[in-house]
C-alpha atoms as a PDB file:
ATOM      1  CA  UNK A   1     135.228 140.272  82.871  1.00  0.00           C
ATOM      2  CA  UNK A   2     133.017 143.052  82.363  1.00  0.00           C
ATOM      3  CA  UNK A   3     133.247 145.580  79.564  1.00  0.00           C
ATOM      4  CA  UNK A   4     133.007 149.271  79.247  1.00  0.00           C
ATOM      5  CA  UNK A   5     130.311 150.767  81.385  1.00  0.00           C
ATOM      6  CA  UNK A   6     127.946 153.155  79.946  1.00  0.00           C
ATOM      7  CA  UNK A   7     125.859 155.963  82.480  1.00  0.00           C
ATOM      8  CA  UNK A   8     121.643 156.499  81.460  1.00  0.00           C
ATOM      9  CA  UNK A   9     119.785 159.034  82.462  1.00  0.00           C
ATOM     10  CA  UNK A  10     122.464 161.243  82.995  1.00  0.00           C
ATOM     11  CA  UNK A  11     119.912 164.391  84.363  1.00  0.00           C
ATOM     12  CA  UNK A  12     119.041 161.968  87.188  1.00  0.00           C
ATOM     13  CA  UNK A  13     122.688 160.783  87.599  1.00  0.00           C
ATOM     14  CA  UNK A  14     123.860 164.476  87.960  1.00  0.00           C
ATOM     15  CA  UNK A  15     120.818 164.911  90.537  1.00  0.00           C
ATOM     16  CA  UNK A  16     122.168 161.991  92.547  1.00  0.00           C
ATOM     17  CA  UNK A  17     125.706 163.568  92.698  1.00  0.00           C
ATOM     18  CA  UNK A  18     124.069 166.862  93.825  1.00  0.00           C
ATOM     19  CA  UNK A  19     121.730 166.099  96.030  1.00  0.00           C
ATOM     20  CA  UNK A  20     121.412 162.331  97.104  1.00  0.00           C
ATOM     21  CA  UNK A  21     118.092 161.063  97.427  1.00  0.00           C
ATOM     22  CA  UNK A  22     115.084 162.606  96.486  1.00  0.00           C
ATOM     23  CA  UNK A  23     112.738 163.256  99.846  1.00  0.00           C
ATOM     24  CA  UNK A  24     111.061 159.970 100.588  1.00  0.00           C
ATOM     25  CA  UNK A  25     112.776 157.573  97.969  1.00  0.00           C
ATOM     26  CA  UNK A  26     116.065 155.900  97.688  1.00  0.00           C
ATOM     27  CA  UNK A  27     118.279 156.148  94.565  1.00  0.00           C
ATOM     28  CA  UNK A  28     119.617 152.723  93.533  1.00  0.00           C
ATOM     29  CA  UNK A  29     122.214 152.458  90.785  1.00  0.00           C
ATOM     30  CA  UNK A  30     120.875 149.155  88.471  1.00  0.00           C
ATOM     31  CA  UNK A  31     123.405 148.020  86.631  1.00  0.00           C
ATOM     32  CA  UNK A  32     122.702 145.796  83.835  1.00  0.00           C
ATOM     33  CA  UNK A  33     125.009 143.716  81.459  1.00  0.00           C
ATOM     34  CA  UNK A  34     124.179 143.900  77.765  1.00  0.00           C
ATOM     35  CA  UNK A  35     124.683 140.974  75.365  1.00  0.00           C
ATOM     36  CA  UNK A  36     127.778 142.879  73.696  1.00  0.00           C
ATOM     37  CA  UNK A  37     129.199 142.212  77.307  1.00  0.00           C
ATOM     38  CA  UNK A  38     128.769 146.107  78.025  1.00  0.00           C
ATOM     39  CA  UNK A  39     127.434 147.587  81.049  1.00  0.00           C
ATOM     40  CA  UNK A  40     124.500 150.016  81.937  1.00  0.00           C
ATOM     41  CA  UNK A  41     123.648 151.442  85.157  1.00  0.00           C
ATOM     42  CA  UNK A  42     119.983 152.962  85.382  1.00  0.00           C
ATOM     43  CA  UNK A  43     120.062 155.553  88.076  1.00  0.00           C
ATOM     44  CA  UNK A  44     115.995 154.579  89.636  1.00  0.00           C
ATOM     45  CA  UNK A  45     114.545 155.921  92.946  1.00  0.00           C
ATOM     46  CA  UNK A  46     111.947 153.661  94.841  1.00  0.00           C
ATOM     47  CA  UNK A  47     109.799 154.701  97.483  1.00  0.00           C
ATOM     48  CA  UNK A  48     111.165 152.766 101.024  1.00  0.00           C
ATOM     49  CA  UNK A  49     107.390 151.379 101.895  1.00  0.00           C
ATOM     50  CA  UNK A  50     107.030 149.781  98.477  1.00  0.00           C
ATOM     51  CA  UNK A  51     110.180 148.370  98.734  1.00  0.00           C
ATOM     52  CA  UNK A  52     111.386 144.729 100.064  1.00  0.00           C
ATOM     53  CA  UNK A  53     114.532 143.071 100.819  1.00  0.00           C
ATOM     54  CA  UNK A  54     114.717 138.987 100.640  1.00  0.00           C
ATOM     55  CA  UNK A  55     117.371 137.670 102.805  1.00  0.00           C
ATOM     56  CA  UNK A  56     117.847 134.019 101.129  1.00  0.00           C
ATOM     57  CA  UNK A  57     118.882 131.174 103.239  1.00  0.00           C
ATOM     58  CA  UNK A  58     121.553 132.935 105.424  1.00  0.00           C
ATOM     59  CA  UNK A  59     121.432 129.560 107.494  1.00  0.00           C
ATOM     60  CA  UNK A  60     123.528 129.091 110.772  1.00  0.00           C
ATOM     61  CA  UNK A  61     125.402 126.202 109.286  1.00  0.00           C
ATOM     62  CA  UNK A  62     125.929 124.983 105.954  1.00  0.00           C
ATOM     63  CA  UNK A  63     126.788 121.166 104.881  1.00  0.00           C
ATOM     64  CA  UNK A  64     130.155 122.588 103.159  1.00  0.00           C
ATOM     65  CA  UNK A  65     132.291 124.800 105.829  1.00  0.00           C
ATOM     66  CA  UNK A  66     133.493 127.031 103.648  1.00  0.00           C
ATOM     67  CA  UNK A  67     130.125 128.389 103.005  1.00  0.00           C
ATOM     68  CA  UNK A  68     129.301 128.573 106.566  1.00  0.00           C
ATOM     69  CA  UNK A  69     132.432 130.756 107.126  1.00  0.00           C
ATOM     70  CA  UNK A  70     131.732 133.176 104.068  1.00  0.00           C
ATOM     71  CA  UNK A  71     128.124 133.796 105.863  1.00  0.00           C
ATOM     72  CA  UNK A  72     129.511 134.503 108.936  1.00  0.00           C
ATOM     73  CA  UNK A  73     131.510 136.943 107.862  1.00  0.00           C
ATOM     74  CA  UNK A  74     129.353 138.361 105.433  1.00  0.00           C
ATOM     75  CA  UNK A  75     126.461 138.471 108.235  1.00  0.00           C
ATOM     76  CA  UNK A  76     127.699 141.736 110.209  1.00  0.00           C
ATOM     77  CA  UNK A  77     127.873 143.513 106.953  1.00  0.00           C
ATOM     78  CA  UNK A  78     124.262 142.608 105.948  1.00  0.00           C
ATOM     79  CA  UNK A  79     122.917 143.689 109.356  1.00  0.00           C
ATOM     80  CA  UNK A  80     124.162 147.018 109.533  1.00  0.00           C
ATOM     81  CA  UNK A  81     123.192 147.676 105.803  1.00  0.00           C
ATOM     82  CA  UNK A  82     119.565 145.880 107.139  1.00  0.00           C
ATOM     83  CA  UNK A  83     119.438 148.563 110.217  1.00  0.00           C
ATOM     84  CA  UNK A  84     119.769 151.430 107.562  1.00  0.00           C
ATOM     85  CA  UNK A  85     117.113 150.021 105.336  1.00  0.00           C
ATOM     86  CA  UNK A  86     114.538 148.966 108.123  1.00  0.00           C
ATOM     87  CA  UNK A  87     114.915 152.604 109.666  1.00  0.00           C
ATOM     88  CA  UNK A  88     114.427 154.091 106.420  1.00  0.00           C
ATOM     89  CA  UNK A  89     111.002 152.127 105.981  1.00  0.00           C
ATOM     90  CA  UNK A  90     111.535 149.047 103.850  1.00  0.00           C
ATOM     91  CA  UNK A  91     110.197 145.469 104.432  1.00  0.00           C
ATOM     92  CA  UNK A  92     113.144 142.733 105.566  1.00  0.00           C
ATOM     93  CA  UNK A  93     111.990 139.258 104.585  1.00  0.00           C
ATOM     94  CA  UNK A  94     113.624 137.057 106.254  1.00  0.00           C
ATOM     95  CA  UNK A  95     113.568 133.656 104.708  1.00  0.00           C
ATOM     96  CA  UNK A  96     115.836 130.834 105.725  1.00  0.00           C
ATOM     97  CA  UNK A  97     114.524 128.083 104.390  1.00  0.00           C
ATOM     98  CA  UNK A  98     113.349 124.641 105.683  1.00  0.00           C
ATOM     99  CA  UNK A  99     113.296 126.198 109.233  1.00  0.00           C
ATOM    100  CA  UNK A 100     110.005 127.331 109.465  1.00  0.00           C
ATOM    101  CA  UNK A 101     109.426 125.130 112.166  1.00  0.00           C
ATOM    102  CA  UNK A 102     111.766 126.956 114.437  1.00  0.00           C
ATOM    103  CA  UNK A 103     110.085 130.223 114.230  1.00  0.00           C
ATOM    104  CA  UNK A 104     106.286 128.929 114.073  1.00  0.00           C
ATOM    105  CA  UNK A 105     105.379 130.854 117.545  1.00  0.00           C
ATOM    106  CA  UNK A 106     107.609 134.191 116.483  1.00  0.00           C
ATOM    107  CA  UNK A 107     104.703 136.812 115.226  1.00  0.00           C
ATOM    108  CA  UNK A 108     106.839 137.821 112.458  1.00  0.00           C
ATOM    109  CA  UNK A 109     106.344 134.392 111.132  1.00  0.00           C
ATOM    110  CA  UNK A 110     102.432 133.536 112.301  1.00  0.00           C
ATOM    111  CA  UNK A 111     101.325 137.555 110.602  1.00  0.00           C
ATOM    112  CA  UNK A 112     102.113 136.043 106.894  1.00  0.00           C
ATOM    113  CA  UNK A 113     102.042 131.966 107.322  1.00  0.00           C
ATOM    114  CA  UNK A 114      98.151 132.192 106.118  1.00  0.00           C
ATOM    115  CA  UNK A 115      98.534 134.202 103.204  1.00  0.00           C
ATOM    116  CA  UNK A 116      97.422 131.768 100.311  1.00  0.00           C
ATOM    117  CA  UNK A 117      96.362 132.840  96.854  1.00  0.00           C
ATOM    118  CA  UNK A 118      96.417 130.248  93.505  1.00  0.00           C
ATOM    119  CA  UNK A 119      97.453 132.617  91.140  1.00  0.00           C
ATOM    120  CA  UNK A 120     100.531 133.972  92.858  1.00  0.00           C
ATOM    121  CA  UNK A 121     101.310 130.245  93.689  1.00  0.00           C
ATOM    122  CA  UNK A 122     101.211 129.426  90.624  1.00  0.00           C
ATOM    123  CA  UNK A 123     104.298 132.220  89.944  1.00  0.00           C
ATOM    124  CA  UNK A 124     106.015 131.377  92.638  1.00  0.00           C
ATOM    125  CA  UNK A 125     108.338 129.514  90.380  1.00  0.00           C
ATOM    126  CA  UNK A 126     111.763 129.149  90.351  1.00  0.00           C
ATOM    127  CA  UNK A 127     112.520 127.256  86.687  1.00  0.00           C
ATOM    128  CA  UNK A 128     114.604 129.664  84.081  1.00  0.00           C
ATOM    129  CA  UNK A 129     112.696 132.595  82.653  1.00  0.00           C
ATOM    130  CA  UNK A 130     112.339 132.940  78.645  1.00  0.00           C
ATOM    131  CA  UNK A 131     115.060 135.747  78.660  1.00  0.00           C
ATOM    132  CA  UNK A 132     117.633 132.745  79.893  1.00  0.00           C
ATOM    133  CA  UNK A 133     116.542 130.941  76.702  1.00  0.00           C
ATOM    134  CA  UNK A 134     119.719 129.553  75.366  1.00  0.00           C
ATOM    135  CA  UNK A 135     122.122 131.500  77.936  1.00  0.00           C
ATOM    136  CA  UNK A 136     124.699 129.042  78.877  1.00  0.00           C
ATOM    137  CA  UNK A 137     125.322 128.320  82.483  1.00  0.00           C
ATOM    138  CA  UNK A 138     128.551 130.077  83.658  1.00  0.00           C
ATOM    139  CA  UNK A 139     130.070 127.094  86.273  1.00  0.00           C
ATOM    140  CA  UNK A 140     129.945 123.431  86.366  1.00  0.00           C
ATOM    141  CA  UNK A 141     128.477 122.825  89.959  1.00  0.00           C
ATOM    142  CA  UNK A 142     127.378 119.319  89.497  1.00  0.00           C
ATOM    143  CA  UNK A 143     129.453 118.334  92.655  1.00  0.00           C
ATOM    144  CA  UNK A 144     127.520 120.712  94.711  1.00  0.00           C
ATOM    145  CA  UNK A 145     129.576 123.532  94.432  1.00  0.00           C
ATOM    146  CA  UNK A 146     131.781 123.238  97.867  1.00  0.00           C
ATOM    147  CA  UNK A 147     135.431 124.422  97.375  1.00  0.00           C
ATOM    148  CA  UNK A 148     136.573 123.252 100.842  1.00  0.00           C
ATOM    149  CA  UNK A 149     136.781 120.229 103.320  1.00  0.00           C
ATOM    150  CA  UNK A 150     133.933 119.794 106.335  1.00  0.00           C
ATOM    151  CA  UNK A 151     130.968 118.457 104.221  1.00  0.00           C
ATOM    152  CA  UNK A 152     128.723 116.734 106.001  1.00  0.00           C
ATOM    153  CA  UNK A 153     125.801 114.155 104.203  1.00  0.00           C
ATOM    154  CA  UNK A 154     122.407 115.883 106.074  1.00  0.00           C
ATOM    155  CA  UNK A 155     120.775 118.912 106.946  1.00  0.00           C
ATOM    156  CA  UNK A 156     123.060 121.012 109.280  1.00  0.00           C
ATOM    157  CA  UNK A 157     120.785 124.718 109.363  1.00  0.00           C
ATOM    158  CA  UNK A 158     117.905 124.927 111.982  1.00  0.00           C
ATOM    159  CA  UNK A 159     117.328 128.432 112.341  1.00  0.00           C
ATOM    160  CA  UNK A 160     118.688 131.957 110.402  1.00  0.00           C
ATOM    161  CA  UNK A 161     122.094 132.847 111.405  1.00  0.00           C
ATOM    162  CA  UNK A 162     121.701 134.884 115.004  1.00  0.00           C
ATOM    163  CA  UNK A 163     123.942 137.884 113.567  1.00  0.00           C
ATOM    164  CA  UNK A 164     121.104 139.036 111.636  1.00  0.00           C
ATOM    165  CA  UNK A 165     118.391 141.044 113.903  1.00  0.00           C
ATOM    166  CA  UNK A 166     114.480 139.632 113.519  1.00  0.00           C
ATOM    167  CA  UNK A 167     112.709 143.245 114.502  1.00  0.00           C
ATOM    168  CA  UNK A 168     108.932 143.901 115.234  1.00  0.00           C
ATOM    169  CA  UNK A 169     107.736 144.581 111.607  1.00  0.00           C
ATOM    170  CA  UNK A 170     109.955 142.107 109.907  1.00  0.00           C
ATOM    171  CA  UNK A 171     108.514 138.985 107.960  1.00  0.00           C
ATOM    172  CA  UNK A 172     109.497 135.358 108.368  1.00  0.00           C
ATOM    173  CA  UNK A 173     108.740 133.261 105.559  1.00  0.00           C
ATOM    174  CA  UNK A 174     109.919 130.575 103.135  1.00  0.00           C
ATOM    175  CA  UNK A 175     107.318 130.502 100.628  1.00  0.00           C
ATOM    176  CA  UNK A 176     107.081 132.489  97.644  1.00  0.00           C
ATOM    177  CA  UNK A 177     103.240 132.088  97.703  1.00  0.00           C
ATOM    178  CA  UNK A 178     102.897 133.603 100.962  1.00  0.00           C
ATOM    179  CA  UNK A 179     105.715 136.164 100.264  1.00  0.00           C
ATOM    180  CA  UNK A 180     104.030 137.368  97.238  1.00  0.00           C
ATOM    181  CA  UNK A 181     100.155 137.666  98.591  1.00  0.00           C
ATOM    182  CA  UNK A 182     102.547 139.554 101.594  1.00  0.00           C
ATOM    183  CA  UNK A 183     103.540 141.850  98.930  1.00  0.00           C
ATOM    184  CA  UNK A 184     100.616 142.516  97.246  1.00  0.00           C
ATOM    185  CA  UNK A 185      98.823 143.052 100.480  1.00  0.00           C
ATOM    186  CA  UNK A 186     101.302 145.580 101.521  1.00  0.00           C
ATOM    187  CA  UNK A 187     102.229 147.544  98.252  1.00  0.00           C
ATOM    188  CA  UNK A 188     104.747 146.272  97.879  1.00  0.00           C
ATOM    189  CA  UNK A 189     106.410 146.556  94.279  1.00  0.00           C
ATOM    190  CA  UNK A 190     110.358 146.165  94.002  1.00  0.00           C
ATOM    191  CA  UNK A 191     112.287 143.290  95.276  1.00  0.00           C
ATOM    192  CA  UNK A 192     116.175 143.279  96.271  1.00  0.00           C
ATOM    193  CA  UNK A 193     117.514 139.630  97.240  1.00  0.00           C
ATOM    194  CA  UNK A 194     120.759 139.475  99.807  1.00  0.00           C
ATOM    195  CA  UNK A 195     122.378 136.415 101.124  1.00  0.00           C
ATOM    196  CA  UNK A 196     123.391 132.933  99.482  1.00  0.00           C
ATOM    197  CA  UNK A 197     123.976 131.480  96.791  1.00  0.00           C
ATOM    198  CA  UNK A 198     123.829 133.321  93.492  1.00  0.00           C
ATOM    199  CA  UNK A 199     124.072 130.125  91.449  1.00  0.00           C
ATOM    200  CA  UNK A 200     121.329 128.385  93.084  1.00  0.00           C
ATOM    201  CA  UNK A 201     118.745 129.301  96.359  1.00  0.00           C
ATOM    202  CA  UNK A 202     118.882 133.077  94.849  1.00  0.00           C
ATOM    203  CA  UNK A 203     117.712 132.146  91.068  1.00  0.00           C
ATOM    204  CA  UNK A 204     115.772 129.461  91.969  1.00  0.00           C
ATOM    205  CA  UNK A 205     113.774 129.549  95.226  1.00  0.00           C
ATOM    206  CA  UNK A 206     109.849 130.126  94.880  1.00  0.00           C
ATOM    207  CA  UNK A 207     110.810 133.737  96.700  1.00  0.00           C
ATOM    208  CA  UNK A 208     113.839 134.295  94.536  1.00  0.00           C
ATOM    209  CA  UNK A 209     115.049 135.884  91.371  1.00  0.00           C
ATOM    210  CA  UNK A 210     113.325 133.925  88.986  1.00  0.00           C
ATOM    211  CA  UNK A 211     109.984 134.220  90.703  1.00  0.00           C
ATOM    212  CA  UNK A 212     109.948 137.812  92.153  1.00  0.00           C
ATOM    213  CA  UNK A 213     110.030 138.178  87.993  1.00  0.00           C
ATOM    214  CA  UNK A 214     107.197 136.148  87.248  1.00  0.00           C
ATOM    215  CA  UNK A 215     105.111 138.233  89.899  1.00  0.00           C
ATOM    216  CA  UNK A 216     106.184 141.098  87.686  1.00  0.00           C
ATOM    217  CA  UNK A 217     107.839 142.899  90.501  1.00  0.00           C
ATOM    218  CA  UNK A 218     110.732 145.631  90.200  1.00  0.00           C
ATOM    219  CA  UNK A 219     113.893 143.099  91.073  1.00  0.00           C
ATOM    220  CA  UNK A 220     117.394 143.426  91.967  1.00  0.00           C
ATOM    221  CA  UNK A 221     120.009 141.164  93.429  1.00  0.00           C
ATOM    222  CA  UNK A 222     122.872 142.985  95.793  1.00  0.00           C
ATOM    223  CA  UNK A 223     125.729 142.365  94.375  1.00  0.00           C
ATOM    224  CA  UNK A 224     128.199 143.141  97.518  1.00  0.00           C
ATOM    225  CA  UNK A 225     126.011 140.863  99.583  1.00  0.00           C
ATOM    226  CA  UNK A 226     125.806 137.335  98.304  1.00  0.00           C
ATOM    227  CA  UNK A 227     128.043 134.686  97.187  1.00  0.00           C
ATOM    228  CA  UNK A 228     128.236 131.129  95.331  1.00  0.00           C
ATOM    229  CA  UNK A 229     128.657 127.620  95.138  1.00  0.00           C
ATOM    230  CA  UNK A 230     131.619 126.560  93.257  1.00  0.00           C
ATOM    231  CA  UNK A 231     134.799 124.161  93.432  1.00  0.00           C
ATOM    232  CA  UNK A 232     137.306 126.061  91.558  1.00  0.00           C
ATOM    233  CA  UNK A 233     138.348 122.673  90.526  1.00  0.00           C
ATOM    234  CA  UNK A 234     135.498 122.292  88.152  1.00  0.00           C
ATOM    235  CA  UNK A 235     134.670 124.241  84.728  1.00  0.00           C
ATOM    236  CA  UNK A 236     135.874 126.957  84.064  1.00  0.00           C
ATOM    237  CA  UNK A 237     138.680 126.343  86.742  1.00  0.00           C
ATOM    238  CA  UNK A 238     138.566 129.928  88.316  1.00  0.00           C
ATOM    239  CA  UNK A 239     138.852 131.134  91.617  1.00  0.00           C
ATOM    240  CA  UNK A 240     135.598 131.293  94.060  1.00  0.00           C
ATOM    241  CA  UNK A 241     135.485 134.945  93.430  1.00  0.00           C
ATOM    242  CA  UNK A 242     135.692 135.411  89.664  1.00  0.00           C
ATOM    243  CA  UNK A 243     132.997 132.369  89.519  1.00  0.00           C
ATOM    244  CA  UNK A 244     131.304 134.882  91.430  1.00  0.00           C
ATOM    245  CA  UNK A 245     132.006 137.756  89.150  1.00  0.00           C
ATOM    246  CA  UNK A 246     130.481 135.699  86.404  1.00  0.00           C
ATOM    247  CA  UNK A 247     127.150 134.792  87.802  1.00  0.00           C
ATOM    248  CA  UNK A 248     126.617 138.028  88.787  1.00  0.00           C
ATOM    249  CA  UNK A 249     127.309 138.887  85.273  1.00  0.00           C
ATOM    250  CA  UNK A 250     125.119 135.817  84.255  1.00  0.00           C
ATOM    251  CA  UNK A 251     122.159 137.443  86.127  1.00  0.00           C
ATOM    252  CA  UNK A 252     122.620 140.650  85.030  1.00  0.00           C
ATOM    253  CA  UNK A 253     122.133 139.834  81.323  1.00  0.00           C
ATOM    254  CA  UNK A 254     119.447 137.686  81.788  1.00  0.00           C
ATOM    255  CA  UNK A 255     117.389 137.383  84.569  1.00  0.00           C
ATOM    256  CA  UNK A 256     117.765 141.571  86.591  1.00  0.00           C
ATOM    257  CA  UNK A 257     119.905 144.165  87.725  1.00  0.00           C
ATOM    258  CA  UNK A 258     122.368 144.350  90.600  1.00  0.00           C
ATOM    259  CA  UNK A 259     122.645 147.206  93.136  1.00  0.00           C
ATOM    260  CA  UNK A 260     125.132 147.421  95.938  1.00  0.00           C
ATOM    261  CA  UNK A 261     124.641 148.003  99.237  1.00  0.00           C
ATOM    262  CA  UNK A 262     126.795 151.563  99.404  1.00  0.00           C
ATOM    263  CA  UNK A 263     123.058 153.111  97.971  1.00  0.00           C
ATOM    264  CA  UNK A 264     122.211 152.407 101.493  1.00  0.00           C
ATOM    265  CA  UNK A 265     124.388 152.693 103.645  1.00  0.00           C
ATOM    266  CA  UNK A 266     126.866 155.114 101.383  1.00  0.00           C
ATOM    267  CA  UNK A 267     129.835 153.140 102.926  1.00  0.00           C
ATOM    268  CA  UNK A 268     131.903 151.101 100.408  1.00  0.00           C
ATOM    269  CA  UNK A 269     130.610 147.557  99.198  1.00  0.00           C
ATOM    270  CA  UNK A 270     131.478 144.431 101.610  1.00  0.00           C
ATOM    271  CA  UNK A 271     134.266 143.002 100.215  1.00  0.00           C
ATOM    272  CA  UNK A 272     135.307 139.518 101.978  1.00  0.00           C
ATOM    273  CA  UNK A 273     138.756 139.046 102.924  1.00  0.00           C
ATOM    274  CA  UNK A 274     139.901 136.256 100.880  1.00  0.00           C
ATOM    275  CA  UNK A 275     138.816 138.257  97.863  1.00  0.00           C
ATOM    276  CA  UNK A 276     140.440 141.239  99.439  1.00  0.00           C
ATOM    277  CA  UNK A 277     143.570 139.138  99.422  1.00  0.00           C
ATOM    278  CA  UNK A 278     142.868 137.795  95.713  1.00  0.00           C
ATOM    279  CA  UNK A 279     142.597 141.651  94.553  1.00  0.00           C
ATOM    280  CA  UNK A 280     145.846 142.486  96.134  1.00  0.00           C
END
């Protein structure tokens, strides 16, 4: 459960209230959890062309069903709040991986697959960060992490789920190396990952959480738009959505921020309709 939450930078808070966005930038509420189990939200604005958005492994299947349902319905959310951001000038990554091979002859794919540099290869690395150092894990998801029957034993996913738009100045890419020279080509400076899961592809993927960090750019997870892999059966035997609830909180103390998707859209967070039911 999260604690008390305390407002910074109250001047630019009160700005936010009054006036919304300052012209060309987009203010983002970063909320951060502290190690007293406290809250802080950082009110930030970033500038739309030096800003990115990761869309992690929103495949059309999954091997567990019950993942492959929570993207579906979590997919028409994540477009519209994609539409708003795309229109307002940032870069959508889209990177589903291992399906690379479906997409080879799309342009959004071929304009970044030769973008190689050592260095940022050498970041591209998904292990824990020295904040994590002695943080301990927040679910048991040795079993994989699938709280429902259909698994199936091979790879399901060919292709990104079709929900999700590909436009003209869109990026398709899996690697972390090539998303990163992308970046630094570009301008591009702060990082928000969308899409699944929290627990694992989001942290640790050479273009996730963990690695956006070691390339020492400005990173975020949305909050409202990504889930998890967890059997409630398994440590610490709580529902789906509170294992959710503490990952996020996990992440938040030691690895970035959250934002929610209402600082683009300014509609209310997605809120899936199990959990909607589990609130009740």
């Amino acid at each position: 459960m999260l604690k008390r939450t305390t407002l910074l930078t109250l001047a630019a808070a009160s700005i936010f209230a009054a006036c919304g966005d300052a012209p060309d930038t987009i203010s983002l509420s970063l909320r951060q959890r502290e190690k007293s189990g406290d809250t802080t939200i950082q009110i930030e604005y970033w500038t739309p062309a030096e800003t990115a958005i990761i869309i992690c492994d929103m495949w059309d299947k999954h091997w567990c069903l019950g993942a492959t349902q929570r993207v579906a319905e979590i997919a028409p959310a994540m477009n519209r709040m994609l539409d708003t951001a795309r229109r307002r000038g940032v870069t959508i990554v889209h990177a589903p991986s291992d399906c690379m091979t479906f997409y080879k002859d799309y342009p959004q794919r071929t304009k970044v697959a030769q973008c190689k540099d050592d260095a940022i290869a050498a970041a591209a690395d998904g292990s824990s960060l020295p904040s994590e150092e002695g943080a301990a894990w927040p679910i048991e998801q040795s079993d994989g992490g699938c709280d429902s029957d259909g698994i199936v034993n091979d790879q399901v996913w060919r292709r990104q789920i079709e929900t999700l738009t590909i436009a003209e100045p869109d990026v398709i890419s899996d690697s972390g190396e090539e998303i990163g020279v992308y970046f630094q080509q570009h301008g591009i400076k702060n990082v928000i990952l969308v899409g699944v899961h929290t627990n694992m592809c989001i942290v640790g993927r050479s273009f996730g959480l963990r690695a956006m960090t070691r390339m020492d750019m400005n990173v975020a997870l949305m909050r409202d738009m990504t889930d998890l892999m967890y059997n409630p059966q398994q440590p610490p035997y709580v529902s789906h959505f509170e294992g959710l609830d503490l990952m996020i909180g996990y992440i938040e103390q030691y690895i970035c921020p959250t934002v929610l998707s209402t600082d683009f859209t300014g509609e209310p967070p997605f809120l899936f309709s199990e959990r909607a039911l589990e609130d009740e």
